[in-house]
C-alpha atoms as a PDB file:
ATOM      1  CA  UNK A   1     112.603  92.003  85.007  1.00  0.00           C
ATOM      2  CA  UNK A   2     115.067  93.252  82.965  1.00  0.00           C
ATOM      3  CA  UNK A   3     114.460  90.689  79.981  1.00  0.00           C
ATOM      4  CA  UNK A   4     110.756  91.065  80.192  1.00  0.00           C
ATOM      5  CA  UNK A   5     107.942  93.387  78.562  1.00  0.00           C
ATOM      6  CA  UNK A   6     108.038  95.452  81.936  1.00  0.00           C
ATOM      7  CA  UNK A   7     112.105  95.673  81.644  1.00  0.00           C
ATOM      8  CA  UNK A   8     111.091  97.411  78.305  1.00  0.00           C
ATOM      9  CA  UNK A   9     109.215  99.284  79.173  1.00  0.00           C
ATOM     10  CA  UNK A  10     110.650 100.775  82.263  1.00  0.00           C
ATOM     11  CA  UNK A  11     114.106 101.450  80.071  1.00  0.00           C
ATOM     12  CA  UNK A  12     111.360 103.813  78.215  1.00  0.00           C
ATOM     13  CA  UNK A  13     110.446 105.957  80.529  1.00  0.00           C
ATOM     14  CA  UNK A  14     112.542 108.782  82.174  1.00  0.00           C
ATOM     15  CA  UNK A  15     112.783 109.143  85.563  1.00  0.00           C
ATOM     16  CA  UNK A  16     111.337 109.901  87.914  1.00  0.00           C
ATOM     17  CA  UNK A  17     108.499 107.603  86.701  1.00  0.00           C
ATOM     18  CA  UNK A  18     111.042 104.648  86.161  1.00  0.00           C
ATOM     19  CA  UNK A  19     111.525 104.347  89.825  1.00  0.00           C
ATOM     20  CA  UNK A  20     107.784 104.657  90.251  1.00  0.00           C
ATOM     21  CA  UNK A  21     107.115 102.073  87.640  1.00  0.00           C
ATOM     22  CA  UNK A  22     109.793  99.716  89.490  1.00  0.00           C
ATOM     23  CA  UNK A  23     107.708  99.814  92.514  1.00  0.00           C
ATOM     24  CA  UNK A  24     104.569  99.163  90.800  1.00  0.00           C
ATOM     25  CA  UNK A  25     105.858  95.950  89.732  1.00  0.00           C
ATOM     26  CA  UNK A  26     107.828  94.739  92.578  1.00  0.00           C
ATOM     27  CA  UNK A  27     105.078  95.147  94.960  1.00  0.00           C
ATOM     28  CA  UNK A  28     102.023  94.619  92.526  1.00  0.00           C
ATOM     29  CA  UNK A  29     103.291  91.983  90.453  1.00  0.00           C
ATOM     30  CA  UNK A  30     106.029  90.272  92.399  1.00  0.00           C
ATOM     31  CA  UNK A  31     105.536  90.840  95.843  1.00  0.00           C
ATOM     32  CA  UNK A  32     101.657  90.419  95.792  1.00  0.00           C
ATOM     33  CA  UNK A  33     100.687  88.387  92.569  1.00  0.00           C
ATOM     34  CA  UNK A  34     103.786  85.930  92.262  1.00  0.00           C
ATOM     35  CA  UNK A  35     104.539  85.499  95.930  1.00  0.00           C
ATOM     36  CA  UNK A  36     101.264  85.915  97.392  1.00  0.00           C
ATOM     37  CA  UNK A  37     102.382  88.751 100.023  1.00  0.00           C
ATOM     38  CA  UNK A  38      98.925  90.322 100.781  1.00  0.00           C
ATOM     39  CA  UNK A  39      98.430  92.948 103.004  1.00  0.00           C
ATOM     40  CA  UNK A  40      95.519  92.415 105.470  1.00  0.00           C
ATOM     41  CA  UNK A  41      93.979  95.342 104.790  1.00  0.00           C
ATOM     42  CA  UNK A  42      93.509  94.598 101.342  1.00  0.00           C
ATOM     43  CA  UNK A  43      90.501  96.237 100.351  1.00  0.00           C
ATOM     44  CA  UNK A  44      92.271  99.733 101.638  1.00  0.00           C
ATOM     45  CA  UNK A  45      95.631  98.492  99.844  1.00  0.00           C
ATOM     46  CA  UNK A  46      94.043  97.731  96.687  1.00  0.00           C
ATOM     47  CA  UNK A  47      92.282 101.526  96.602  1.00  0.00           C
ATOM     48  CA  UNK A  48      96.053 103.196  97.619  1.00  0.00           C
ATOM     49  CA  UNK A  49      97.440 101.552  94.480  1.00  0.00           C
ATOM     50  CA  UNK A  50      94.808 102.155  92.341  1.00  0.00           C
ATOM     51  CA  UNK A  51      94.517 105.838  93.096  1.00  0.00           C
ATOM     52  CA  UNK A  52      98.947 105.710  92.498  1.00  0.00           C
ATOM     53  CA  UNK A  53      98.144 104.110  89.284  1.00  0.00           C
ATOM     54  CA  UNK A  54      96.089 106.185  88.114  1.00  0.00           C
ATOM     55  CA  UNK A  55      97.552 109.653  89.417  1.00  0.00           C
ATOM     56  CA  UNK A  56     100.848 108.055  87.634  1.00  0.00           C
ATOM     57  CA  UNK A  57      98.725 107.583  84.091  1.00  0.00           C
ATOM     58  CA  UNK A  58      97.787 111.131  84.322  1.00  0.00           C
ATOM     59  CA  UNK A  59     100.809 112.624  84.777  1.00  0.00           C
ATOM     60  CA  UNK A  60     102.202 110.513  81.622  1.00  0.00           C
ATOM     61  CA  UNK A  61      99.722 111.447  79.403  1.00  0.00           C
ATOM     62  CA  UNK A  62     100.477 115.383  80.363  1.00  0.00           C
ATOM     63  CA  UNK A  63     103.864 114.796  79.726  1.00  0.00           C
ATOM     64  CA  UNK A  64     103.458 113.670  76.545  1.00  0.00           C
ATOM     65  CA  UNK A  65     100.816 116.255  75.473  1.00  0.00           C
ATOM     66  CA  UNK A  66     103.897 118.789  76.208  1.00  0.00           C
END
């Protein structure tokens, strides 16, 4: 991940929404999309990380209105 877009842009961003950005892709885009780990309830998993995505795009857009 390091050599990739999302490596970029997780070097960009400050912490603590680096770590939270890290776990967005390791579970969304690794864990899920790459090797197909699912959840069963995935209907109620997909609404949990959409509601963390967007509650983490709001807090990066106030912090860069400051």
């Amino acid at each position: 991940m390091e050599n990739t877009r999302w490596g970029q842009i997780k070097r960009r961003l400050p912490q603590p929404y680096r770590s939270e950005f890290e776990e967005f892709i390791n579970t969304l885009r690794i864990d899920y999309f790459y090797n197909g780990n699912y959840p069963e309830s995935y209907e109620e998993e997909f609404e949990k990380w959409h509601k963390r995505v967007k509650e983490f795009i709001v807090k990066l857009e106030g912090k860069r209105g400051r």
